[in-house]
PDB file of N, CA and C in Angstrom:
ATOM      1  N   UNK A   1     106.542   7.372 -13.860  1.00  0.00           N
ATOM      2  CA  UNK A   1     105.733   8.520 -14.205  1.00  0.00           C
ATOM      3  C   UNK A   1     106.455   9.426 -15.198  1.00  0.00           C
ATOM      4  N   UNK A   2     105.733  10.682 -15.637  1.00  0.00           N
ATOM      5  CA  UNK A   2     106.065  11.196 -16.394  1.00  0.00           C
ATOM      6  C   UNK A   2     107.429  12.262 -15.724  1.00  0.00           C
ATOM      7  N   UNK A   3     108.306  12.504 -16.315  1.00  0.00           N
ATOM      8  CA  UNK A   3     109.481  13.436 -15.875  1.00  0.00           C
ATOM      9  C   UNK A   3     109.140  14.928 -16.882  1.00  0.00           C
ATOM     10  N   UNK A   4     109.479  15.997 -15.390  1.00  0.00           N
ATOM     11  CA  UNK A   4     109.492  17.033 -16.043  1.00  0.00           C
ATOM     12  C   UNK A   4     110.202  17.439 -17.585  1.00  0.00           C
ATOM     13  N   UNK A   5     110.966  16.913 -18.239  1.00  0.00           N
ATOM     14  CA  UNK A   5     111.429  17.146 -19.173  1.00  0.00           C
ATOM     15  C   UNK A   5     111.026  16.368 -20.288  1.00  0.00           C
ATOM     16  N   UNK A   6     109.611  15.427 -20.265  1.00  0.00           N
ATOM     17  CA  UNK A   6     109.062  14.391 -20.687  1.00  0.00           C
ATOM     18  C   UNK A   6     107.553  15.655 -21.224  1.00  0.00           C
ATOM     19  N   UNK A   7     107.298  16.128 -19.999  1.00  0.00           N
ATOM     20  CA  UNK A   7     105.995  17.235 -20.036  1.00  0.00           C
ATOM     21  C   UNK A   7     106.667  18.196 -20.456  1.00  0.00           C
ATOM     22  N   UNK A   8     107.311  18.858 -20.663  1.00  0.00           N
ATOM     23  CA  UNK A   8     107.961  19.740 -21.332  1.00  0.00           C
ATOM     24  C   UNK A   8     108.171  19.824 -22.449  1.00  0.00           C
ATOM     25  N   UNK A   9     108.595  18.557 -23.320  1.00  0.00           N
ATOM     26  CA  UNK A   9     108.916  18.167 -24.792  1.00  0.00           C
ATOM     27  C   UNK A   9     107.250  17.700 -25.386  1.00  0.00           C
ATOM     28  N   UNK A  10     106.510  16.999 -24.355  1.00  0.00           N
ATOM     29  CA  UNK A  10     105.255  16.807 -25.101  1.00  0.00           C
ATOM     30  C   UNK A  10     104.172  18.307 -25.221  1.00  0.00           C
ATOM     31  N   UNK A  11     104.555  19.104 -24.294  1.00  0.00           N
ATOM     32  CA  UNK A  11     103.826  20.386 -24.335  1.00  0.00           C
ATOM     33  C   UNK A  11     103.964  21.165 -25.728  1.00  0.00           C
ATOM     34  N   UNK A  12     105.211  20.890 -26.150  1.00  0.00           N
ATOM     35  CA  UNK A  12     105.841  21.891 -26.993  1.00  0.00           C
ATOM     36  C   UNK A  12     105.688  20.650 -28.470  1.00  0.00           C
ATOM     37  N   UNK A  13     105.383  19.454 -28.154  1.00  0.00           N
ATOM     38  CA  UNK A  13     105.544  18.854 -29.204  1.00  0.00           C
ATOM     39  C   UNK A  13     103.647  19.074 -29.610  1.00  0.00           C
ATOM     40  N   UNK A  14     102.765  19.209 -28.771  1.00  0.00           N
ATOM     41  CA  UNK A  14     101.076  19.409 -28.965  1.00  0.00           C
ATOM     42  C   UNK A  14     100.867  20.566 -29.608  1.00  0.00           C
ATOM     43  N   UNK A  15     101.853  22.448 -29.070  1.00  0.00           N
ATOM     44  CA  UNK A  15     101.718  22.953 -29.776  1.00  0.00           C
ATOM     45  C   UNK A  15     102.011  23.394 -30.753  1.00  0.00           C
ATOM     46  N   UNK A  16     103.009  22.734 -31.496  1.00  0.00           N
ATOM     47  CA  UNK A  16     103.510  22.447 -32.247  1.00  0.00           C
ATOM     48  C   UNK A  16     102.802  22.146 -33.798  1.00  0.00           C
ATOM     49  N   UNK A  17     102.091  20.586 -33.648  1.00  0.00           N
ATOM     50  CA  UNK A  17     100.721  20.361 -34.114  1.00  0.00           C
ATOM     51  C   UNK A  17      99.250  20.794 -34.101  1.00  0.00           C
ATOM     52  N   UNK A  18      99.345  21.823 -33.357  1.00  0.00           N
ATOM     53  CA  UNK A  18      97.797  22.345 -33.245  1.00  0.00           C
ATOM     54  C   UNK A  18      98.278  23.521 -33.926  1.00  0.00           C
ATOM     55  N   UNK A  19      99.058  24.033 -33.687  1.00  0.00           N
ATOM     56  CA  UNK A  19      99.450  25.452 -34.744  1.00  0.00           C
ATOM     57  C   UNK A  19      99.718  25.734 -36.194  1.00  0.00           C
ATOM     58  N   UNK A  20     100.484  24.658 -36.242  1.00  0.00           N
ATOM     59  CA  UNK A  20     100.757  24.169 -37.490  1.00  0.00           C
ATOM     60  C   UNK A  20      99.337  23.408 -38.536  1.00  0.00           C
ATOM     61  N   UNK A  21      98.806  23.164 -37.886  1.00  0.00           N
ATOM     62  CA  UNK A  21      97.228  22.230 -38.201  1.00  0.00           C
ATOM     63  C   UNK A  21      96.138  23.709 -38.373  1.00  0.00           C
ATOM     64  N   UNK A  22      96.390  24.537 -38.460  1.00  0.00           N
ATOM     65  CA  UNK A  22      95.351  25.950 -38.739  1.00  0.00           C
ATOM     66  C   UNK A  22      93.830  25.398 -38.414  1.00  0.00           C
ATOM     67  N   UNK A  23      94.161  24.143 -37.696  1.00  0.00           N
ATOM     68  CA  UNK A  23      92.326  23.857 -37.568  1.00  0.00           C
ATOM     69  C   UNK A  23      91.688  24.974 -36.266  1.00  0.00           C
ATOM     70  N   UNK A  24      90.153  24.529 -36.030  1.00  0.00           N
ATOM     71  CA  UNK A  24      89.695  25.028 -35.108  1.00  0.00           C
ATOM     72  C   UNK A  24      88.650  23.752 -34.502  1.00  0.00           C
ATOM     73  N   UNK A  25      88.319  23.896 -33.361  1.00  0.00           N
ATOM     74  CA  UNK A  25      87.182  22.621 -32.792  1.00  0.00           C
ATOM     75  C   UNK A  25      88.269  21.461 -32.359  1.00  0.00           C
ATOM     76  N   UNK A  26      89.409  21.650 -31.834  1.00  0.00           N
ATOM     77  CA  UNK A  26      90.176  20.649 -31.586  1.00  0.00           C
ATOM     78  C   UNK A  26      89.370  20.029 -30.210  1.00  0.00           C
ATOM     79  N   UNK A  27      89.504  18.641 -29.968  1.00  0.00           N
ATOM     80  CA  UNK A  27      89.124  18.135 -29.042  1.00  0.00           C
ATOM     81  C   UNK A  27      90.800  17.485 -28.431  1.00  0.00           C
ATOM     82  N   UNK A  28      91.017  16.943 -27.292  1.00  0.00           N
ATOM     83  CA  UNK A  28      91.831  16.233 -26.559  1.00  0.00           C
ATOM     84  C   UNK A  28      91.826  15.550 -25.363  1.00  0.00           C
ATOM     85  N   UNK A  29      92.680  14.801 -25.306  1.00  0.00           N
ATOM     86  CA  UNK A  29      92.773  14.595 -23.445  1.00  0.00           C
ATOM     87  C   UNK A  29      93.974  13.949 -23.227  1.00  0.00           C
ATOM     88  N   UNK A  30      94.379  14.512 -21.864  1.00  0.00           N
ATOM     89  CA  UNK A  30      95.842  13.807 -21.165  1.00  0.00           C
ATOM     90  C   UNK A  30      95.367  12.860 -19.994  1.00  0.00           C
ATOM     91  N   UNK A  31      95.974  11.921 -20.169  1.00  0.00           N
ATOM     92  CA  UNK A  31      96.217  11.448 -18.679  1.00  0.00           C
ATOM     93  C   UNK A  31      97.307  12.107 -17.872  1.00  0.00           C
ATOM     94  N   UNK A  32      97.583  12.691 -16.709  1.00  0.00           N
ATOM     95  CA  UNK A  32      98.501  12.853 -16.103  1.00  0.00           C
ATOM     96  C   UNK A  32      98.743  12.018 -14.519  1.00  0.00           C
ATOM     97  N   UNK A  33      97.975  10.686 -14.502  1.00  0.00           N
ATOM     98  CA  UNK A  33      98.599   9.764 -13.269  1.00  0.00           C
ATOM     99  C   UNK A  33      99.933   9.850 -13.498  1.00  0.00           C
ATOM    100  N   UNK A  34     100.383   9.884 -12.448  1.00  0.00           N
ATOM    101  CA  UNK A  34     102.090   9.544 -12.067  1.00  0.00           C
ATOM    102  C   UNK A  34     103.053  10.757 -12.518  1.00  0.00           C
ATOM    103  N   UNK A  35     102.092  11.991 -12.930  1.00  0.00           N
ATOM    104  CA  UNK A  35     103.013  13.314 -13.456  1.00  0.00           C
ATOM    105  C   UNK A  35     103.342  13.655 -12.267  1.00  0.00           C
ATOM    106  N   UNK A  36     104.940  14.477 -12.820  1.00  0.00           N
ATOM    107  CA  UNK A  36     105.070  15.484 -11.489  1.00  0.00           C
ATOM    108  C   UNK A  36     105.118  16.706 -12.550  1.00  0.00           C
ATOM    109  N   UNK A  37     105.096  18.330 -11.454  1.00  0.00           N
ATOM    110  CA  UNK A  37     105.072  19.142 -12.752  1.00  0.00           C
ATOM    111  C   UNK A  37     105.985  20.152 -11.339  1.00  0.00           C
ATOM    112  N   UNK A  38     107.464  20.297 -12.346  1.00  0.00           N
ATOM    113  CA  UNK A  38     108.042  21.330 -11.999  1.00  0.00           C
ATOM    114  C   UNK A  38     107.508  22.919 -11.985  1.00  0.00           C
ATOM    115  N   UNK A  39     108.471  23.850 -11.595  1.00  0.00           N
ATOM    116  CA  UNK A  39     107.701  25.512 -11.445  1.00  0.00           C
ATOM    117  C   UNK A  39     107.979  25.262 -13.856  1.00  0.00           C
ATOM    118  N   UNK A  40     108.726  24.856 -13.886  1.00  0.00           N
ATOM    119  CA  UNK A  40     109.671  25.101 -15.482  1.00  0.00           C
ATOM    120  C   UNK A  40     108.329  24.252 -16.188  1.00  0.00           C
ATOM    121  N   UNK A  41     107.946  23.305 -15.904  1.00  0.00           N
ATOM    122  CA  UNK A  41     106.684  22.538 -16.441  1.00  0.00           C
ATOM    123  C   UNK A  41     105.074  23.216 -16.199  1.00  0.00           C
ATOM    124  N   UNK A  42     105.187  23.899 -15.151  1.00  0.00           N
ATOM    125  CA  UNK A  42     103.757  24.657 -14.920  1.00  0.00           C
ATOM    126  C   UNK A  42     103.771  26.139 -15.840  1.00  0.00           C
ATOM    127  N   UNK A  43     104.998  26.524 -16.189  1.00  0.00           N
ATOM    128  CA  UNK A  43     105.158  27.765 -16.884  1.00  0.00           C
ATOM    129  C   UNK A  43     104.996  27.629 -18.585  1.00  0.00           C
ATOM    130  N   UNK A  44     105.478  26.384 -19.135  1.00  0.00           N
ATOM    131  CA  UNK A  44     105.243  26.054 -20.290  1.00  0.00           C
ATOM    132  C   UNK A  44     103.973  25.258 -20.371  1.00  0.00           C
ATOM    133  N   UNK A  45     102.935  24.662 -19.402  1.00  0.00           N
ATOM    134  CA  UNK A  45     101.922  24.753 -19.267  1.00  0.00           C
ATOM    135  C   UNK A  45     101.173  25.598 -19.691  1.00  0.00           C
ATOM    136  N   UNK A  46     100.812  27.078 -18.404  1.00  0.00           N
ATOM    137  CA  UNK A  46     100.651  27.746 -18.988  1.00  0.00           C
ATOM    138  C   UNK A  46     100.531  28.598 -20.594  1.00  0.00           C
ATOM    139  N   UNK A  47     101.981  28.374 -20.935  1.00  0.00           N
ATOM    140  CA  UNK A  47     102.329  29.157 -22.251  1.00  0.00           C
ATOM    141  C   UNK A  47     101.561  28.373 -23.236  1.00  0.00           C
ATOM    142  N   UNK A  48     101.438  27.032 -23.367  1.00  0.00           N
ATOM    143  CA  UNK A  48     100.493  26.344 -24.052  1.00  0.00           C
ATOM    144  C   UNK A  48      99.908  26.402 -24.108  1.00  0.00           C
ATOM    145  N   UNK A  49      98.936  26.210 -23.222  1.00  0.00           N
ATOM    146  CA  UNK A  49      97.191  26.473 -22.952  1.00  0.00           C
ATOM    147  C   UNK A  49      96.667  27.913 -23.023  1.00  0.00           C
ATOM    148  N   UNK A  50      97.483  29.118 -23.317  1.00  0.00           N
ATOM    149  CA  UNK A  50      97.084  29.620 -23.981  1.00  0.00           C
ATOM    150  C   UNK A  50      97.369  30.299 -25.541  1.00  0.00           C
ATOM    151  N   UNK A  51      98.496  29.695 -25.590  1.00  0.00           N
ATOM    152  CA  UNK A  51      98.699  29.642 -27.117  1.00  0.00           C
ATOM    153  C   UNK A  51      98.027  28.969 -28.360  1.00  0.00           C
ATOM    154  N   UNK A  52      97.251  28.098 -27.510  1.00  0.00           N
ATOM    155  CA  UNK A  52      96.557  26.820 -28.342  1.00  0.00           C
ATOM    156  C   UNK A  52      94.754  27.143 -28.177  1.00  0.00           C
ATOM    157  N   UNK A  53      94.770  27.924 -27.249  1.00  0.00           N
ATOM    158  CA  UNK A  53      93.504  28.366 -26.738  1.00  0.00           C
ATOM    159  C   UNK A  53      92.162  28.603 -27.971  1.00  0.00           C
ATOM    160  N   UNK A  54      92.779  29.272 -29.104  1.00  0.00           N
ATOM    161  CA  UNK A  54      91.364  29.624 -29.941  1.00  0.00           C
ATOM    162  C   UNK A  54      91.708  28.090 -31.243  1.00  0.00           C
ATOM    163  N   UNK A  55      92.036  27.437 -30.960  1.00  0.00           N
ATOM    164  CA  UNK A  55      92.222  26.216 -31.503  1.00  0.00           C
ATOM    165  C   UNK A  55      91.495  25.176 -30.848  1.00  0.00           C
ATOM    166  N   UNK A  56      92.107  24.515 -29.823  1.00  0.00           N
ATOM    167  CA  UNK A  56      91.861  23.725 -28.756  1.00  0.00           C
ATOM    168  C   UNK A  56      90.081  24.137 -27.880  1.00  0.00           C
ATOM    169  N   UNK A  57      89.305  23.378 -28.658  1.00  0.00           N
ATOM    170  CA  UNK A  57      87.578  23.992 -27.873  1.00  0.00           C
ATOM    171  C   UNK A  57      87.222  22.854 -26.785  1.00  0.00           C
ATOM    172  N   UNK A  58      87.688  22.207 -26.412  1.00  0.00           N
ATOM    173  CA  UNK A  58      87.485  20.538 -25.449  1.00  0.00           C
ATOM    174  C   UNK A  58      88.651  20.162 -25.206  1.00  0.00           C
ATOM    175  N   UNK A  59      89.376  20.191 -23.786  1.00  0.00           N
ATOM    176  CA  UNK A  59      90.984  19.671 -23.134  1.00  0.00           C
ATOM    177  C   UNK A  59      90.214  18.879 -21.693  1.00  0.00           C
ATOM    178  N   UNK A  60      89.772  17.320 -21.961  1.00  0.00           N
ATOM    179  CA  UNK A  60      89.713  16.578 -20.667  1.00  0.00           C
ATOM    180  C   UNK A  60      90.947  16.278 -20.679  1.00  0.00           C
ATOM    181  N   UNK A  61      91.606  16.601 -18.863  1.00  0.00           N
ATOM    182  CA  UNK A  61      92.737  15.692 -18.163  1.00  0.00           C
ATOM    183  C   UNK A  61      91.915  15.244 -17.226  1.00  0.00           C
ATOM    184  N   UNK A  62      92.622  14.142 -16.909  1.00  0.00           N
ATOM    185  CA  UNK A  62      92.086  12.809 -16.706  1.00  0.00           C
ATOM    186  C   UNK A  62      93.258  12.874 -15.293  1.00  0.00           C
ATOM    187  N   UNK A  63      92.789  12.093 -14.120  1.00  0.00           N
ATOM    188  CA  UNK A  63      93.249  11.106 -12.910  1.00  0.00           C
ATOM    189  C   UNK A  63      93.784  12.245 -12.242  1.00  0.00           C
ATOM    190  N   UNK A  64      93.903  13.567 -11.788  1.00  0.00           N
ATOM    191  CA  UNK A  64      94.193  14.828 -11.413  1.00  0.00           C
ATOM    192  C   UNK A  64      93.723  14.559  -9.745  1.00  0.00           C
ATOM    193  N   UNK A  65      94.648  14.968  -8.984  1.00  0.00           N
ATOM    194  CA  UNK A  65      94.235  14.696  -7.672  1.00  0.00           C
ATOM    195  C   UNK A  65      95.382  15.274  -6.876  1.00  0.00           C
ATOM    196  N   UNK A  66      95.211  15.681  -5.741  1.00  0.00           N
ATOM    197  CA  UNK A  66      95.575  16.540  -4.507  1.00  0.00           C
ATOM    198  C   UNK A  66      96.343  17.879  -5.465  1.00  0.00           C
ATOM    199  N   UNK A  67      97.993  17.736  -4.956  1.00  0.00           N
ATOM    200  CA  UNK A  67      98.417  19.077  -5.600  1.00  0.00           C
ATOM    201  C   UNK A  67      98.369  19.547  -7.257  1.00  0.00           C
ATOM    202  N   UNK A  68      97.856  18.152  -7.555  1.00  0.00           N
ATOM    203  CA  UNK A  68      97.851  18.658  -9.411  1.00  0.00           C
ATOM    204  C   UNK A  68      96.650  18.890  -9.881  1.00  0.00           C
ATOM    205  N   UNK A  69      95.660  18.795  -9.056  1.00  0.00           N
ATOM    206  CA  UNK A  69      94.329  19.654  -8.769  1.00  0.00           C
ATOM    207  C   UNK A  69      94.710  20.998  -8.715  1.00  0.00           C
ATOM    208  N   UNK A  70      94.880  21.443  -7.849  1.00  0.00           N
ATOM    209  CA  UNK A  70      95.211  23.303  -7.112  1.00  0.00           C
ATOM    210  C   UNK A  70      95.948  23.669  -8.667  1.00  0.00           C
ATOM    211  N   UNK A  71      97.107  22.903  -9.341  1.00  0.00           N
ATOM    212  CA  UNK A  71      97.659  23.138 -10.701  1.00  0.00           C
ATOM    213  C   UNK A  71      96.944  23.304 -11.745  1.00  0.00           C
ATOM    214  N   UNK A  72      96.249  22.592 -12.007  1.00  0.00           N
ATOM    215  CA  UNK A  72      95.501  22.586 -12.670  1.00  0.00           C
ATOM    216  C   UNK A  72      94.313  23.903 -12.664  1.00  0.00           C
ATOM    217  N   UNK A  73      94.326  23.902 -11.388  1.00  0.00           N
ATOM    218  CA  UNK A  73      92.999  25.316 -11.568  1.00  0.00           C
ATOM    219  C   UNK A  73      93.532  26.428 -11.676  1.00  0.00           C
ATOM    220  N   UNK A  74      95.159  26.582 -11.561  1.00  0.00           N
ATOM    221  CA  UNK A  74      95.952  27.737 -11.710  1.00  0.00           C
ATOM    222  C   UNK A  74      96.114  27.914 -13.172  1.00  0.00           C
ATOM    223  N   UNK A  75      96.106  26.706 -13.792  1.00  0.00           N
ATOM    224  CA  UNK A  75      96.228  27.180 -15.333  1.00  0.00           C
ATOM    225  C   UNK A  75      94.544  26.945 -16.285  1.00  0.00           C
ATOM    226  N   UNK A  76      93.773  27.006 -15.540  1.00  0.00           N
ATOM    227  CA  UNK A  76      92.619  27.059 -16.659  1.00  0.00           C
ATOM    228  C   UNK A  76      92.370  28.286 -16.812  1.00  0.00           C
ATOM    229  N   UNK A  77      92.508  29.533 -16.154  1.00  0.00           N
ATOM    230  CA  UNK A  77      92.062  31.001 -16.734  1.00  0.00           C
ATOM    231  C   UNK A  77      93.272  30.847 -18.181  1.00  0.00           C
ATOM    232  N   UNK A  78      94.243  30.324 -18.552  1.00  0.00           N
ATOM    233  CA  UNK A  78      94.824  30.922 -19.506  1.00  0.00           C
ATOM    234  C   UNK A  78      94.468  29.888 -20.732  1.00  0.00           C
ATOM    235  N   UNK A  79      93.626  28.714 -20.329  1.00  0.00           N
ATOM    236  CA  UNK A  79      93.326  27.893 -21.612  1.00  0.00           C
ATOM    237  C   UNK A  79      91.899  27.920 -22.202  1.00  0.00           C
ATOM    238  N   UNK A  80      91.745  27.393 -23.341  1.00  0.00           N
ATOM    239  CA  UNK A  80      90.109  27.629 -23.601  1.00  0.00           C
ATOM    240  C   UNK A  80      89.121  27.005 -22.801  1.00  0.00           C
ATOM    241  N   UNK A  81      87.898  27.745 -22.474  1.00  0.00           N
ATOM    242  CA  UNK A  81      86.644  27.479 -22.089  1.00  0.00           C
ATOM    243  C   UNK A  81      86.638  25.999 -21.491  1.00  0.00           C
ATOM    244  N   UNK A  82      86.952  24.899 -22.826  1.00  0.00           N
ATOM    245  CA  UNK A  82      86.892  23.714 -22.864  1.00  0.00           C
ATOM    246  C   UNK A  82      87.748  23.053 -21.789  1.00  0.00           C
ATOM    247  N   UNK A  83      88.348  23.509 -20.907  1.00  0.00           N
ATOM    248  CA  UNK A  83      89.346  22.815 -20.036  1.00  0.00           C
ATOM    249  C   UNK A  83      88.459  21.925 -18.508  1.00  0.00           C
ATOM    250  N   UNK A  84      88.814  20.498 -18.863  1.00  0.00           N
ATOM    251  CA  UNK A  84      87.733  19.876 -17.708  1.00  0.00           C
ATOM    252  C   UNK A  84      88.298  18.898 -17.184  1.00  0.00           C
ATOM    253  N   UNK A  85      88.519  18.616 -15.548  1.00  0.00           N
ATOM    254  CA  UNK A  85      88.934  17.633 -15.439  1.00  0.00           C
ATOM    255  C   UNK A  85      88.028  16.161 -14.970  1.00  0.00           C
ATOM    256  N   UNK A  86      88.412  15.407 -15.355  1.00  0.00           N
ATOM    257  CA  UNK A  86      87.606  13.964 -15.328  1.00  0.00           C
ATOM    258  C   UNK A  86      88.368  13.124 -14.823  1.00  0.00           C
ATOM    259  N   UNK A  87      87.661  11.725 -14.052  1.00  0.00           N
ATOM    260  CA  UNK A  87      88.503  10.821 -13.285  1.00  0.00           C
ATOM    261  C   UNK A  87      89.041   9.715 -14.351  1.00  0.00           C
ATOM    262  N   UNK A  88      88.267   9.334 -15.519  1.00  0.00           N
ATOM    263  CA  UNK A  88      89.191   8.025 -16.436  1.00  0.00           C
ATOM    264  C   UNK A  88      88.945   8.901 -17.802  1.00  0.00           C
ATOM    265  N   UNK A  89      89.923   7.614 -18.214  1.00  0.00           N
ATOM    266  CA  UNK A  89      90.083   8.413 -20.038  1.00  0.00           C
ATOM    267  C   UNK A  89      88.751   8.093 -20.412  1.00  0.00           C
ATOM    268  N   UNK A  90      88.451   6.792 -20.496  1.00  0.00           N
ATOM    269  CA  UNK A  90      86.658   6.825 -20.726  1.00  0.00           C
ATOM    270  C   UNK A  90      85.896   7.967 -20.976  1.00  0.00           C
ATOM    271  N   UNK A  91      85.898   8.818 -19.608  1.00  0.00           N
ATOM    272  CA  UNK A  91      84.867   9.388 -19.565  1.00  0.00           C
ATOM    273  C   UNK A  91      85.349  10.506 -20.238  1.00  0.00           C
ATOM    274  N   UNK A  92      86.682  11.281 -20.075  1.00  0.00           N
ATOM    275  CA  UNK A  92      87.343  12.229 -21.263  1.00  0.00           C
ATOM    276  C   UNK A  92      87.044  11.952 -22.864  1.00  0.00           C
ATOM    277  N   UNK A  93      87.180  11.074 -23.261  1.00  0.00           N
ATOM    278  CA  UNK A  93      86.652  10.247 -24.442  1.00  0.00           C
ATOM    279  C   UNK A  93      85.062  10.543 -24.800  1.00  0.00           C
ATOM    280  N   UNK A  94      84.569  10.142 -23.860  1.00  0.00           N
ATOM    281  CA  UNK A  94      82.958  10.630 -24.232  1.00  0.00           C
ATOM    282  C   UNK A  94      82.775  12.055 -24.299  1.00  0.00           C
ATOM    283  N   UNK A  95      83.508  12.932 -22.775  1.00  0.00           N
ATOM    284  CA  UNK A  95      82.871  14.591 -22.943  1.00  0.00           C
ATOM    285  C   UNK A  95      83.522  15.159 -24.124  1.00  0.00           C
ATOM    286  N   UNK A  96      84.627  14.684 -24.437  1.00  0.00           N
ATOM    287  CA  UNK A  96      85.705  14.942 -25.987  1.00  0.00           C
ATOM    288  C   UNK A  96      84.709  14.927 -27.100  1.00  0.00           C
ATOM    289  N   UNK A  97      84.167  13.804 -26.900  1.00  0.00           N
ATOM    290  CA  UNK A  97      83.269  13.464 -28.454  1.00  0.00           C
ATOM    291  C   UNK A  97      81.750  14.022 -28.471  1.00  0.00           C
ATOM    292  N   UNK A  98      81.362  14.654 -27.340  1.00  0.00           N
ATOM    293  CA  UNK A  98      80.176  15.453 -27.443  1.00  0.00           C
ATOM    294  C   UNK A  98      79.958  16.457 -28.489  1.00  0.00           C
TER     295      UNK A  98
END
């Protein structure tokens, strides 16, 4: 699975490219099966999702279940509107491309 310092470098490596990219209407999606997310990974979470927020209009994560559920709903007040979780990339893929 993914290691906290794995989600950490890809957090910072997404906003990175979305900031730098001056776009708007970004679509995305993560899988996070097999993540774990430290307090240090839920905080740069956070800081992402809303730094990226008037950029980023559609964020499906994908395979989210027991405690990375409850995580997950702790960080959608700070990301855009668009934040949804879905059970396969499939179906992230389709609500993405709506």
């Amino acid at each position: 699975g993914l290691t906290d310092k794995n989600i950490v470098a890809q957090m910072k490596e997404f906003e990175k490219l979305i900031v730098s990219s001056n776009l708007r209407d970004i679509r995305a999606y993560s899988n996070v099966k097999g993540a774990s997310f430290s307090p240090e990974a839920m905080l740069e979470l956070k800081r992402v999702a809303s730094s990226t927020k008037n950029s980023v209009s559609k964020y499906a994560i994908t395979r989210i279940d027991g405690l990375k559920n409850i995580l997950f709903n702790a960080v959608r007040p700070f990301a855009s509107a668009g934040l949804k979780s879905l059970g396969t990339v499939e179906e992230a893929k389709d609500w993405a491309a709506e």
